[in-house]
PDB file of N, CA and C in Angstrom:
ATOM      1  N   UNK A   1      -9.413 -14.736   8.725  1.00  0.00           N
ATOM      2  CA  UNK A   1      -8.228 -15.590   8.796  1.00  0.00           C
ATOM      3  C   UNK A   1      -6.944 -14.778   8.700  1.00  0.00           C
ATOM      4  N   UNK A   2      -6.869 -13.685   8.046  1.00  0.00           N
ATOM      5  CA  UNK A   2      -5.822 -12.883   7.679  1.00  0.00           C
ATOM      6  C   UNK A   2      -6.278 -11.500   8.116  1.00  0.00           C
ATOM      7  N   UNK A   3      -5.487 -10.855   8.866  1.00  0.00           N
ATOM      8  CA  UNK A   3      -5.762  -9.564   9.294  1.00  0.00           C
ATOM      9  C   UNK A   3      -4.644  -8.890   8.557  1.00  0.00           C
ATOM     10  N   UNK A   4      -4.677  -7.122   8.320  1.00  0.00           N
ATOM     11  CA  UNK A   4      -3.604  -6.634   7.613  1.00  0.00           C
ATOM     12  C   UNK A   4      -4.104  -5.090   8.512  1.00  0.00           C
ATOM     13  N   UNK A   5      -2.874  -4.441   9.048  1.00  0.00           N
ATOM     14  CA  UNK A   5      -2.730  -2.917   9.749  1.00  0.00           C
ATOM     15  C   UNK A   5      -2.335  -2.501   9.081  1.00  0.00           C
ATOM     16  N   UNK A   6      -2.683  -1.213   8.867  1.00  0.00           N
ATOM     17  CA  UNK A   6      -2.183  -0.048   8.201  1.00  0.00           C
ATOM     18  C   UNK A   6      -1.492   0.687   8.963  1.00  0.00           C
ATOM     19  N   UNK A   7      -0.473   2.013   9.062  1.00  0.00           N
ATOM     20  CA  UNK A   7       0.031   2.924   9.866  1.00  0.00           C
ATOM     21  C   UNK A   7       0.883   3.659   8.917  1.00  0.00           C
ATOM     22  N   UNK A   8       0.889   4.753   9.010  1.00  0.00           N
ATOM     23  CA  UNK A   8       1.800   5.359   8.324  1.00  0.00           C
ATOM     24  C   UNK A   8       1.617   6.749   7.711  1.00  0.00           C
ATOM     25  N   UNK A   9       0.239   6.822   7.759  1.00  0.00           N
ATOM     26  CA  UNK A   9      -0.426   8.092   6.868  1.00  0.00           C
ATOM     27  C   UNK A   9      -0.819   9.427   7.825  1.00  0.00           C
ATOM     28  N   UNK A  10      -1.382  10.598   6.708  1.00  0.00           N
ATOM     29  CA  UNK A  10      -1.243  11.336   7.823  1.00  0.00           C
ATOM     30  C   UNK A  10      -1.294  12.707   6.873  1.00  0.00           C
ATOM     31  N   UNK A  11      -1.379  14.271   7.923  1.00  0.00           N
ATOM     32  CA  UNK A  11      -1.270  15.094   6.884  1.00  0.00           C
ATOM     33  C   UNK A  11       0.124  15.579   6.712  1.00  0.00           C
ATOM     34  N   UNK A  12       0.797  15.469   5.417  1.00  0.00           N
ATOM     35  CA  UNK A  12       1.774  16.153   4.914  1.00  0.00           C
ATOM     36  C   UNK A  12       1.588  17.341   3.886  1.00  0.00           C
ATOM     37  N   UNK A  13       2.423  18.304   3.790  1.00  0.00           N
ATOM     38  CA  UNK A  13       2.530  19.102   2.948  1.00  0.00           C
ATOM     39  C   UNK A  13       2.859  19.184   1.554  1.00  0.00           C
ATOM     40  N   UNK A  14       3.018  19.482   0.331  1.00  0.00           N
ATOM     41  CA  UNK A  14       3.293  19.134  -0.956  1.00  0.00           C
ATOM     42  C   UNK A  14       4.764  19.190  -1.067  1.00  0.00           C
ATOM     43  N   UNK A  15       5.014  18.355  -1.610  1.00  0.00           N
ATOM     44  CA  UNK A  15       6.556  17.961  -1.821  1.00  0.00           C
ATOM     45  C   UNK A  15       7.088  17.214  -0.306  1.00  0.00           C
ATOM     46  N   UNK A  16       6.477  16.970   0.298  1.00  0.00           N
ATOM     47  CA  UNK A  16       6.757  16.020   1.578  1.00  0.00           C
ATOM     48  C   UNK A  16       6.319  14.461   1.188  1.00  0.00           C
ATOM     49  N   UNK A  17       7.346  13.948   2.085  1.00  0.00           N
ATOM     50  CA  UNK A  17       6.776  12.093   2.219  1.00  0.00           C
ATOM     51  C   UNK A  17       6.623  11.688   3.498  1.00  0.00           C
ATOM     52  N   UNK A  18       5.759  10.347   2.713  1.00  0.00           N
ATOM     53  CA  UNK A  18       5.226   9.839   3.677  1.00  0.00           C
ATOM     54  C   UNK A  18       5.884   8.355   3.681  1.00  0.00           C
ATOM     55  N   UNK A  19       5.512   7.362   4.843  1.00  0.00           N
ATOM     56  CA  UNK A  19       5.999   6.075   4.758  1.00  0.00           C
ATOM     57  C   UNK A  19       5.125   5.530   5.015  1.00  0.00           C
ATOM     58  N   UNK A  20       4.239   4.497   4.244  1.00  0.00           N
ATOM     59  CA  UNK A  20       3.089   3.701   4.927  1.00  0.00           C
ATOM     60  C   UNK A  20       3.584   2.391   5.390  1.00  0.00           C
ATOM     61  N   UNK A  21       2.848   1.627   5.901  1.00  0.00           N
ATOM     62  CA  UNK A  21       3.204   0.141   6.598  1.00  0.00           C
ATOM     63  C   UNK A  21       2.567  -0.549   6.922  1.00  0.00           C
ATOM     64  N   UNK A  22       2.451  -1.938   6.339  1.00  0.00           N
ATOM     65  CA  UNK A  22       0.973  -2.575   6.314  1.00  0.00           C
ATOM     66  C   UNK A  22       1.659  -3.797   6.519  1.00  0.00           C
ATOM     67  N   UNK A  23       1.511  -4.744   7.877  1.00  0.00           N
ATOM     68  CA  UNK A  23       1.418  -6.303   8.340  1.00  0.00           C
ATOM     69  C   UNK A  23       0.230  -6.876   8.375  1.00  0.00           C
ATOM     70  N   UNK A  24       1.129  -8.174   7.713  1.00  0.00           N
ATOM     71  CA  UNK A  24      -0.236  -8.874   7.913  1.00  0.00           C
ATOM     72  C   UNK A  24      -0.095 -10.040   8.662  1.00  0.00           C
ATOM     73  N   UNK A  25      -1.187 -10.319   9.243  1.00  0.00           N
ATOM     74  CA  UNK A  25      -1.063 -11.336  10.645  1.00  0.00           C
ATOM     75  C   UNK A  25      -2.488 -12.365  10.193  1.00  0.00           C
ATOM     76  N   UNK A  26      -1.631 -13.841  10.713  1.00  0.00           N
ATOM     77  CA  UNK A  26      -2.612 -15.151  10.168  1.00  0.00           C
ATOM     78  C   UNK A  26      -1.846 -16.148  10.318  1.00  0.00           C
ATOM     79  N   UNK A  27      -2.672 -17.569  10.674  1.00  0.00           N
ATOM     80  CA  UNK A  27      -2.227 -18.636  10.341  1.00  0.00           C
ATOM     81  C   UNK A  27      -1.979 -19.091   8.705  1.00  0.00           C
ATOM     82  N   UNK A  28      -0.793 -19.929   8.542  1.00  0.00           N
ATOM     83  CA  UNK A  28      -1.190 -20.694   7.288  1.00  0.00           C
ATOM     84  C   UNK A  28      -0.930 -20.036   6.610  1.00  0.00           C
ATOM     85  N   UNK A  29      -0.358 -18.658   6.197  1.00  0.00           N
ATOM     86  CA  UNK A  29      -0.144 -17.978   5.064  1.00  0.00           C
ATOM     87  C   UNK A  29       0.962 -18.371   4.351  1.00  0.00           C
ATOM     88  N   UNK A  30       0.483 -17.847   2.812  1.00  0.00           N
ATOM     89  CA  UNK A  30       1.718 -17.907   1.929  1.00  0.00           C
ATOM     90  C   UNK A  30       1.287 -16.997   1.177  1.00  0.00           C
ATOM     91  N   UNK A  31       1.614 -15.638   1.569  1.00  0.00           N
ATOM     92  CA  UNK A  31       1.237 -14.032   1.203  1.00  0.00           C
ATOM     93  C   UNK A  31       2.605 -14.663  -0.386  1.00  0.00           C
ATOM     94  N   UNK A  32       1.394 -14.327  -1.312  1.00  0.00           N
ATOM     95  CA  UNK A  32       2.489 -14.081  -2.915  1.00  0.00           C
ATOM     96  C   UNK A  32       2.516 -12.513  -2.887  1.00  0.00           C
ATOM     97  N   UNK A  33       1.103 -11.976  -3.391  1.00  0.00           N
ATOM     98  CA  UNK A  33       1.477 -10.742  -3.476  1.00  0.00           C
ATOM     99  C   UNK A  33       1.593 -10.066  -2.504  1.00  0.00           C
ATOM    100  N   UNK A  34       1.819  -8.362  -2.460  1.00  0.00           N
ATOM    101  CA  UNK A  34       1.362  -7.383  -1.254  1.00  0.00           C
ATOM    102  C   UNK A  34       1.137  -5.821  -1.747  1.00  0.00           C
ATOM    103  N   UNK A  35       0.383  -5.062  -1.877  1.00  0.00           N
ATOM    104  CA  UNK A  35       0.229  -4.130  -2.583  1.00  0.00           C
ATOM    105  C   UNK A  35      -0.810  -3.102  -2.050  1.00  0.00           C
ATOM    106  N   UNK A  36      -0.624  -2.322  -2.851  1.00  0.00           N
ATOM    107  CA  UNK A  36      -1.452  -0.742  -1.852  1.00  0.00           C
ATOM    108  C   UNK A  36      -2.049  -0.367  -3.353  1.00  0.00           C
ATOM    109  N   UNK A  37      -3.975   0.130  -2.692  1.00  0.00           N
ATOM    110  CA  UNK A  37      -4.548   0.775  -3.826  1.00  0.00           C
ATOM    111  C   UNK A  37      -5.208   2.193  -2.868  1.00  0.00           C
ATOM    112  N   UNK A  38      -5.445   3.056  -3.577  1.00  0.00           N
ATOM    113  CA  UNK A  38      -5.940   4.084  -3.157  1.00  0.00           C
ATOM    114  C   UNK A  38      -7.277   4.176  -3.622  1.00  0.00           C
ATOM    115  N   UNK A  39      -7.792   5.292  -2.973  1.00  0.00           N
ATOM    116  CA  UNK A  39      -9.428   5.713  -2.944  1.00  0.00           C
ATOM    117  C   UNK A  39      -9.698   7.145  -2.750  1.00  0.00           C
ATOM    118  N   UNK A  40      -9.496   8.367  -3.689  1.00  0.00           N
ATOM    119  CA  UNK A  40      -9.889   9.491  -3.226  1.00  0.00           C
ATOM    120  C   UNK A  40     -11.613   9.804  -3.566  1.00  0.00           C
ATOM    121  N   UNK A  41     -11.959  10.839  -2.577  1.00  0.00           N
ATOM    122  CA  UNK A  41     -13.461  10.871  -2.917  1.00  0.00           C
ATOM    123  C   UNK A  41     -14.071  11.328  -4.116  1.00  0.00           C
ATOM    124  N   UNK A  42     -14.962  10.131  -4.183  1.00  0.00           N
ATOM    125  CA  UNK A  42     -15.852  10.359  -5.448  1.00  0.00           C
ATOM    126  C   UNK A  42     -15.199   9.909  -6.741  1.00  0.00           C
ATOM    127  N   UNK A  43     -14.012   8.876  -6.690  1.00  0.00           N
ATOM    128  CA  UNK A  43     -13.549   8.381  -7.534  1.00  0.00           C
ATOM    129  C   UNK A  43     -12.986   7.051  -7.145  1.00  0.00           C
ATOM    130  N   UNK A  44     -12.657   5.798  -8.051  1.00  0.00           N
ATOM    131  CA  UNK A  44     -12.506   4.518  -8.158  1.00  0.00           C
ATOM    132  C   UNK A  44     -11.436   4.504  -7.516  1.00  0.00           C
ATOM    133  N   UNK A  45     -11.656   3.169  -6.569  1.00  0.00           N
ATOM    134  CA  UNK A  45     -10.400   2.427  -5.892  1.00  0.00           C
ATOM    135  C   UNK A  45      -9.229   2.184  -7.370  1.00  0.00           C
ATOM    136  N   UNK A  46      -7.775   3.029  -6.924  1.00  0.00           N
ATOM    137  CA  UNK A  46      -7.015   2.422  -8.062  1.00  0.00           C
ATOM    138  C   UNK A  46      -5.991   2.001  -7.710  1.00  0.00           C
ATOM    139  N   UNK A  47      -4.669   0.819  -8.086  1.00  0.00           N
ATOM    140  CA  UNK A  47      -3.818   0.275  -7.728  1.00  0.00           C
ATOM    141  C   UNK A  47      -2.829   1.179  -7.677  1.00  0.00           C
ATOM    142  N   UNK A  48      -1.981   1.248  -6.486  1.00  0.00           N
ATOM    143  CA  UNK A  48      -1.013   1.926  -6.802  1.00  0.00           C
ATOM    144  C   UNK A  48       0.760   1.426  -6.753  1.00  0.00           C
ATOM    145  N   UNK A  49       0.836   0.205  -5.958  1.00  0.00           N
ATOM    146  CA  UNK A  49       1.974  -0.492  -6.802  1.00  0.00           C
ATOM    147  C   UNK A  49       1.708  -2.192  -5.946  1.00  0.00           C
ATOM    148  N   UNK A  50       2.141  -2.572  -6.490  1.00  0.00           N
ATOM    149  CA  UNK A  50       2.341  -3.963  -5.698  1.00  0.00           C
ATOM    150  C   UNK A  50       3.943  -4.948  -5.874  1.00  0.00           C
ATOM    151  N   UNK A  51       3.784  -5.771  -5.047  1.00  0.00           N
ATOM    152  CA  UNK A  51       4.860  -6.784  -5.389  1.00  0.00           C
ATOM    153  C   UNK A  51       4.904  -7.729  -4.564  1.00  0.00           C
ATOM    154  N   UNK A  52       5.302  -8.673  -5.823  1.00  0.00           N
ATOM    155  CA  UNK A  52       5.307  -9.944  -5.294  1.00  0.00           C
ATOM    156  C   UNK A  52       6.120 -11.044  -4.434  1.00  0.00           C
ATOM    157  N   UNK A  53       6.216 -11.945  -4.369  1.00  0.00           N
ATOM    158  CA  UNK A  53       7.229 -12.524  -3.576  1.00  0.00           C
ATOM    159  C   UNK A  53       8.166 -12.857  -3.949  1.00  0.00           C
ATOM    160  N   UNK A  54       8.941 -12.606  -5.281  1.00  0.00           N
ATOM    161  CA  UNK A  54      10.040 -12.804  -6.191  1.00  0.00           C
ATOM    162  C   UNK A  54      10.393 -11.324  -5.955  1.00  0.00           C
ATOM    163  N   UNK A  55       9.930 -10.300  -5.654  1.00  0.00           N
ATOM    164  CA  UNK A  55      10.244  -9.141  -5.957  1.00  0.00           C
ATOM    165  C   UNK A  55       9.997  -8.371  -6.804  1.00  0.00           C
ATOM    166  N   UNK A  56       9.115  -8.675  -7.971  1.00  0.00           N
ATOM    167  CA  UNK A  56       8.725  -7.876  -8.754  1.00  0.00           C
ATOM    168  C   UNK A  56       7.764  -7.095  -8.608  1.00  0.00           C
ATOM    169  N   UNK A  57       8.027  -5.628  -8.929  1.00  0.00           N
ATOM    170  CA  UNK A  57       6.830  -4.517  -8.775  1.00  0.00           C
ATOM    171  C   UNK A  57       6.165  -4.118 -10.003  1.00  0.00           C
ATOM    172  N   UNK A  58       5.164  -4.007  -9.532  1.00  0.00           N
ATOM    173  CA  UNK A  58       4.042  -2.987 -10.432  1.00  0.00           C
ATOM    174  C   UNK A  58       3.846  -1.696  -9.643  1.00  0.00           C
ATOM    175  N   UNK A  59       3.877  -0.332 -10.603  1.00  0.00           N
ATOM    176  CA  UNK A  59       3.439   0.553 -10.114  1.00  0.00           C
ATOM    177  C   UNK A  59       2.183   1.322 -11.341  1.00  0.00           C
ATOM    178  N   UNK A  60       1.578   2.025 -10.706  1.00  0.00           N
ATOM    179  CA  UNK A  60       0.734   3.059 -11.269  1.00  0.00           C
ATOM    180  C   UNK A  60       1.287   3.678 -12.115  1.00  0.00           C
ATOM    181  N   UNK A  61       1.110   4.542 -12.817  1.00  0.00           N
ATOM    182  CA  UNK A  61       2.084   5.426 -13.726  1.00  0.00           C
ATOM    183  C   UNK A  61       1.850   6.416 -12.872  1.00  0.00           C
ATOM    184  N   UNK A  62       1.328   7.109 -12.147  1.00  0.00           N
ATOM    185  CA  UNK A  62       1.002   8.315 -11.385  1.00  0.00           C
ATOM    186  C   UNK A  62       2.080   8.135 -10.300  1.00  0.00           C
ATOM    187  N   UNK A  63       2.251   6.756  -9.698  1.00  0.00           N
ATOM    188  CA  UNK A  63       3.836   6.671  -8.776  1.00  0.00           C
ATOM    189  C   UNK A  63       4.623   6.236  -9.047  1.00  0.00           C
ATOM    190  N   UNK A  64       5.006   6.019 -10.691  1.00  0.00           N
ATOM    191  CA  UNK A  64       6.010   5.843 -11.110  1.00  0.00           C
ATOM    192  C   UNK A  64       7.478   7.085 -10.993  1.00  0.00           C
ATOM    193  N   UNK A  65       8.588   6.882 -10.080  1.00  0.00           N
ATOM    194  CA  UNK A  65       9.540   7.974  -9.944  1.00  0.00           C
ATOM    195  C   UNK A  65       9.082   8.722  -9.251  1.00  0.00           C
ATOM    196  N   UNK A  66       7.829   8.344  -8.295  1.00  0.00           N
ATOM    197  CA  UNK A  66       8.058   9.303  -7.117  1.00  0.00           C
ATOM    198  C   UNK A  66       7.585   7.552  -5.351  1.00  0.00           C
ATOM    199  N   UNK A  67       7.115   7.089  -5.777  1.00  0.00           N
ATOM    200  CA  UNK A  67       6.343   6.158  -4.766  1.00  0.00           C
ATOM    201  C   UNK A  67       7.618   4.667  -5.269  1.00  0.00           C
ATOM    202  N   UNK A  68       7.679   3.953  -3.863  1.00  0.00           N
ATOM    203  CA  UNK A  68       8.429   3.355  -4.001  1.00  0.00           C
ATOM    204  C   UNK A  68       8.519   1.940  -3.021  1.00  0.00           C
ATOM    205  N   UNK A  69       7.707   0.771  -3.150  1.00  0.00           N
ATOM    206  CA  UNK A  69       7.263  -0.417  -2.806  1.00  0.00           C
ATOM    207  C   UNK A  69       8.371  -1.282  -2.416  1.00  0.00           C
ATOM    208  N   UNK A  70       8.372  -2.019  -1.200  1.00  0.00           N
ATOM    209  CA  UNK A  70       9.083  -2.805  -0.537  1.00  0.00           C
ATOM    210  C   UNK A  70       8.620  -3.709   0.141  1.00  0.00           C
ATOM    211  N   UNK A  71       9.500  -4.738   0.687  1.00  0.00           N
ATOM    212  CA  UNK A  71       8.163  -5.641   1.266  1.00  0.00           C
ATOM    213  C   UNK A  71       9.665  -6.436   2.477  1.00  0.00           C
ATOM    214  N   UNK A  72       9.222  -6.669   3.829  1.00  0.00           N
ATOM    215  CA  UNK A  72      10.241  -7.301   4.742  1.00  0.00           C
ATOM    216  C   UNK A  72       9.390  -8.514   4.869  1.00  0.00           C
ATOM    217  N   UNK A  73      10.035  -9.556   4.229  1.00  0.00           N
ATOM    218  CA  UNK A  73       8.440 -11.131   3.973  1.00  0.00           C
ATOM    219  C   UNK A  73       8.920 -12.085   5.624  1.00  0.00           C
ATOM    220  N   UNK A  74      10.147 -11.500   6.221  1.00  0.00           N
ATOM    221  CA  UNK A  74       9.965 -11.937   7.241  1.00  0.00           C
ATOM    222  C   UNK A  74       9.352 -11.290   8.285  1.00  0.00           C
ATOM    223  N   UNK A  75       8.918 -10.454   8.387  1.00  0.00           N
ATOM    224  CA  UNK A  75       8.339  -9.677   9.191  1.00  0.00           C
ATOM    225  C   UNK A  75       6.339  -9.759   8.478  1.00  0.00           C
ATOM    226  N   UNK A  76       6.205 -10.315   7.155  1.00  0.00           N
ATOM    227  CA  UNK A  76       4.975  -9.961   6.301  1.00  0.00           C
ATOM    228  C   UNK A  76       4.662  -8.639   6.911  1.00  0.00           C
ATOM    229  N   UNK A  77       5.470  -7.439   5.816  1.00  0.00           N
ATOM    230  CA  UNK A  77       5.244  -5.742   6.342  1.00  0.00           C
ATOM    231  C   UNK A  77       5.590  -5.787   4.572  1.00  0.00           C
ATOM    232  N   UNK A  78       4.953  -4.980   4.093  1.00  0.00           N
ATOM    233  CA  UNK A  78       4.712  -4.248   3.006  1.00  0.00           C
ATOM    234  C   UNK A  78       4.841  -2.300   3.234  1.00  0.00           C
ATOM    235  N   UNK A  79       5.934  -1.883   2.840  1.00  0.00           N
ATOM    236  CA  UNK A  79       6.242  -0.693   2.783  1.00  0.00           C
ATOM    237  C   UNK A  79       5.492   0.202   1.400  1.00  0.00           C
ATOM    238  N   UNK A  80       5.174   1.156   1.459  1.00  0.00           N
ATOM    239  CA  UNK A  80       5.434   1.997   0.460  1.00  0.00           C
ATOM    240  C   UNK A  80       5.660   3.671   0.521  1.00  0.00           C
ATOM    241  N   UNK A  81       6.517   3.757   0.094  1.00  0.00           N
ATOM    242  CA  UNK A  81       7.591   5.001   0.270  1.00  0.00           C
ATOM    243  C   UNK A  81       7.270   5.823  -0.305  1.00  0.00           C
ATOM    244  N   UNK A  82       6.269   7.379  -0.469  1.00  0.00           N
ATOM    245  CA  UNK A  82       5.957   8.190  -1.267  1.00  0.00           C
ATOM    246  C   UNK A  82       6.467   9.261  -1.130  1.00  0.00           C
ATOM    247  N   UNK A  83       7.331   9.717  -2.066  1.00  0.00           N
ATOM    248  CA  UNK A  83       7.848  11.189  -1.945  1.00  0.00           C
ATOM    249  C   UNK A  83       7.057  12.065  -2.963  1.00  0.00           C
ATOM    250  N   UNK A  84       8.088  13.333  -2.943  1.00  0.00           N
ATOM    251  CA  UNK A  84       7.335  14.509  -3.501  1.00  0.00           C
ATOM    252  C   UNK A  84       5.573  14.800  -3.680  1.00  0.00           C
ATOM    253  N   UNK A  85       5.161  14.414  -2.529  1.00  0.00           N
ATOM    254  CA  UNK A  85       3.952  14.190  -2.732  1.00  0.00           C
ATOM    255  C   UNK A  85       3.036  15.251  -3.383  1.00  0.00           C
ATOM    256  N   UNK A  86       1.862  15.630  -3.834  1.00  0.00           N
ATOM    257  CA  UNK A  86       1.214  16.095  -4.393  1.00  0.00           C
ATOM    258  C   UNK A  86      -0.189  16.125  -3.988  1.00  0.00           C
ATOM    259  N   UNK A  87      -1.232  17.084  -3.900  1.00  0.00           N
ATOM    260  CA  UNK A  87      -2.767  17.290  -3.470  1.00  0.00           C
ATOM    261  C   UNK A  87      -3.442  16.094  -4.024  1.00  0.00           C
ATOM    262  N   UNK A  88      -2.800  15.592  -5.406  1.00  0.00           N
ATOM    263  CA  UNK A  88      -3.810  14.497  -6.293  1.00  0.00           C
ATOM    264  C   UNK A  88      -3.544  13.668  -5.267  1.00  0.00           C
ATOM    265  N   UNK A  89      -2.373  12.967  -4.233  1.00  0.00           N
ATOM    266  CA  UNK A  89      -1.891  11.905  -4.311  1.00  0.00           C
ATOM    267  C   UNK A  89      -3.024  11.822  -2.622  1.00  0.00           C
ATOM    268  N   UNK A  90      -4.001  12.824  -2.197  1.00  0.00           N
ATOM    269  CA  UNK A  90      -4.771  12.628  -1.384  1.00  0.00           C
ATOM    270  C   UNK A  90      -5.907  11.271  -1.448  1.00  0.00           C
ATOM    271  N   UNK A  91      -5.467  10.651  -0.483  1.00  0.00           N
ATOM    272  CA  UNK A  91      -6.727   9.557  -0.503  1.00  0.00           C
ATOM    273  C   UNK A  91      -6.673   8.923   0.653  1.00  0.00           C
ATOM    274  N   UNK A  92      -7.307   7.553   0.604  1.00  0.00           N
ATOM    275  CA  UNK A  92      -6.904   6.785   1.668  1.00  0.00           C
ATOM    276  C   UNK A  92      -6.480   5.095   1.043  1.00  0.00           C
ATOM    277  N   UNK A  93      -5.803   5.144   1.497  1.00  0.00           N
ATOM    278  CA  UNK A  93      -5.104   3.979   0.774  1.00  0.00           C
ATOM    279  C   UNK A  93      -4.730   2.324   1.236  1.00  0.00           C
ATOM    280  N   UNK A  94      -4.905   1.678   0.793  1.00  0.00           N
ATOM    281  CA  UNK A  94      -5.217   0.341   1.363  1.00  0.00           C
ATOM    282  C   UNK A  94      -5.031  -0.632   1.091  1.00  0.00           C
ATOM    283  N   UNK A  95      -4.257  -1.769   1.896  1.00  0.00           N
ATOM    284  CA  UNK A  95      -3.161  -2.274   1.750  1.00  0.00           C
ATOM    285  C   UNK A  95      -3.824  -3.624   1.413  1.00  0.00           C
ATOM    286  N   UNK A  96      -3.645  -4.352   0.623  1.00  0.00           N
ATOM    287  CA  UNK A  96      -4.152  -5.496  -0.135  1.00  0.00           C
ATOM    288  C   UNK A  96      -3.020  -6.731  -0.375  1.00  0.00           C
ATOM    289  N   UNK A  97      -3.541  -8.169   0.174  1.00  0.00           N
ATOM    290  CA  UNK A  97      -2.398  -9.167  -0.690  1.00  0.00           C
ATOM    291  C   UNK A  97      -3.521 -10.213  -1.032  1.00  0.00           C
ATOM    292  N   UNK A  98      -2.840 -10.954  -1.768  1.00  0.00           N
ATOM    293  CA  UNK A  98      -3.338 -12.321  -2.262  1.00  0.00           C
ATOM    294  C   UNK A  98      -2.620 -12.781  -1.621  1.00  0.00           C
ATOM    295  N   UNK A  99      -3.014 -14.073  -1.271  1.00  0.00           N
ATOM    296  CA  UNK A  99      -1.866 -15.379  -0.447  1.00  0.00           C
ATOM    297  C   UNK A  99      -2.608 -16.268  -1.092  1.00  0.00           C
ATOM    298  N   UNK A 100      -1.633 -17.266  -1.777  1.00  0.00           N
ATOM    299  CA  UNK A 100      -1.564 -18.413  -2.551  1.00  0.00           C
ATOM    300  C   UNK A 100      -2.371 -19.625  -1.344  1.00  0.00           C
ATOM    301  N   UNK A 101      -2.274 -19.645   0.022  1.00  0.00           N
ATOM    302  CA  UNK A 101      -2.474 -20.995   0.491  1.00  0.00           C
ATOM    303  C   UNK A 101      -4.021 -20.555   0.897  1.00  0.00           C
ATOM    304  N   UNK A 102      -4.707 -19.094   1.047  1.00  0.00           N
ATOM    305  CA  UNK A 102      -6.210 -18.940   0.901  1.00  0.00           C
ATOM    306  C   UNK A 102      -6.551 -18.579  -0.004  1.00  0.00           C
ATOM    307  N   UNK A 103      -5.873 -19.142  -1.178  1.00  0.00           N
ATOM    308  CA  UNK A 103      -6.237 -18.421  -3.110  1.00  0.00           C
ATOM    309  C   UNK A 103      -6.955 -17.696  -2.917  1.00  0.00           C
ATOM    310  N   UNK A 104      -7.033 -16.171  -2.247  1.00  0.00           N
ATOM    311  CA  UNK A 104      -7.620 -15.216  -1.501  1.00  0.00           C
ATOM    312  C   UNK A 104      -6.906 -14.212  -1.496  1.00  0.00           C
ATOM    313  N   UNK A 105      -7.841 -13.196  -1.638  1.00  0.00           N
ATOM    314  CA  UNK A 105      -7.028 -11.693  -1.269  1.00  0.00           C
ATOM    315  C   UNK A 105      -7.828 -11.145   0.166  1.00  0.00           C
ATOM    316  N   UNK A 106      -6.756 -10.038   0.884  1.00  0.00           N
ATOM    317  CA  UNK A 106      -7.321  -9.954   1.952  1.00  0.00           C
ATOM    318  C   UNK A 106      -6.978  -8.413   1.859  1.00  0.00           C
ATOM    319  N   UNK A 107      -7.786  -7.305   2.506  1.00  0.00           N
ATOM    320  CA  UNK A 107      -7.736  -6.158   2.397  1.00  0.00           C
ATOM    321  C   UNK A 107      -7.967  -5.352   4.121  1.00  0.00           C
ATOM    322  N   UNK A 108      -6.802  -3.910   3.960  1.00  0.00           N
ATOM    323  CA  UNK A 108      -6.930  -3.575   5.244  1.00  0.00           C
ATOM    324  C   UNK A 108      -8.113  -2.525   5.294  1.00  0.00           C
ATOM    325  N   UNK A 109      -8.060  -2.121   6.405  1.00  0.00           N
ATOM    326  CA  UNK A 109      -8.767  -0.868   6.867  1.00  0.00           C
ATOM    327  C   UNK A 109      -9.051   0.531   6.400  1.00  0.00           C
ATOM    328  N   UNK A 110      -7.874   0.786   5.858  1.00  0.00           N
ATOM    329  CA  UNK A 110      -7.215   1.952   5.347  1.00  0.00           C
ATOM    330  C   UNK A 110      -6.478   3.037   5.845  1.00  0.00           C
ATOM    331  N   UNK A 111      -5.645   3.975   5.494  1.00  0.00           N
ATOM    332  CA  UNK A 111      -5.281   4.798   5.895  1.00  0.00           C
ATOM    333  C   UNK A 111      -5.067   5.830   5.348  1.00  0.00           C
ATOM    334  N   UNK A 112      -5.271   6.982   5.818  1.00  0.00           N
ATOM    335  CA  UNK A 112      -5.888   8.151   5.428  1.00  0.00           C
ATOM    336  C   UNK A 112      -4.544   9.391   5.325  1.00  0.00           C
ATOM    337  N   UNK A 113      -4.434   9.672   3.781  1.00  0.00           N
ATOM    338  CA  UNK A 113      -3.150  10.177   3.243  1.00  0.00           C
ATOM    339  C   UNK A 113      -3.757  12.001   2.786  1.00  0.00           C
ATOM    340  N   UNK A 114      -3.177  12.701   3.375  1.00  0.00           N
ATOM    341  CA  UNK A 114      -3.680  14.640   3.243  1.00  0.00           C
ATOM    342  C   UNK A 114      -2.819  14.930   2.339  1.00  0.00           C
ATOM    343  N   UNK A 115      -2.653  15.431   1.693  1.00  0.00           N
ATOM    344  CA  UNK A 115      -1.502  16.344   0.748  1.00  0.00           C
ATOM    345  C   UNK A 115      -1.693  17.619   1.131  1.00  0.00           C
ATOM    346  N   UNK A 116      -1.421  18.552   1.412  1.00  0.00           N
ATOM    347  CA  UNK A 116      -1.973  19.946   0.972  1.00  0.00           C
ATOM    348  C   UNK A 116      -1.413  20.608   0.684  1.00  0.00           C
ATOM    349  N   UNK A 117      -1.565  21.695  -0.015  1.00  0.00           N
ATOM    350  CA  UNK A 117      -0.714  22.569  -1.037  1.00  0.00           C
ATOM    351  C   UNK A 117      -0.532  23.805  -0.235  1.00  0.00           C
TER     352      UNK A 117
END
């Protein structure tokens, strides 16, 4: 019912950024949240910020003051802005919302983030 694209990722160098960008496309929505979790190998999917439709963010403490969440709700595009990046901040990362009118969360594809030092 809800599809969500990723684009944005890619290999960068350390201390470089990246811009990810995740729409989501559907009938009937009423996207509350919108948020990005990551996945590096051999370790747990973890949240890395979200926000909601009031505007309030959550971030990770790991992208706290460097990663930086936005959302265009007319467009349903969820940004997240990562600077100074870092080798840890390698994963693939994946763009997640809840929408209130399919009391449902819906999850993308992923996209695949390099750091290298």
């Amino acid at each position: 019912q809800v599809q969500l694209v990723e684009s944005g990722g890619g290999l960068v160098q350390a201390g470089g950024s990246l811009r990810l960008s995740c729409t989501a496309s559907g009938s009937k929505m009423e996207i509350y949240r919108m948020g990005w979790y990551r996945q590096a190998p051999g370790k747990q999917r973890e949240l890395v910020a979200h926000i909601d439709l009031r505007e309030v963010t959550t971030y990770a403490d790991s992208a706290k003051g460097r990663y930086t969440i936005s959302r265009d709700s007319a467009k349903n595009t969820v940004y997240l802005q990562m600077n100074s990046l870092k080798p840890e901040d390698t994963a693939v990362y994946y763009c997640n919302i809840f929408d209130s009118w399919y009391n449902d969360e819906f999850w993308g594809q992923g996209t695949q983030v390099t750091v290298s030092s």
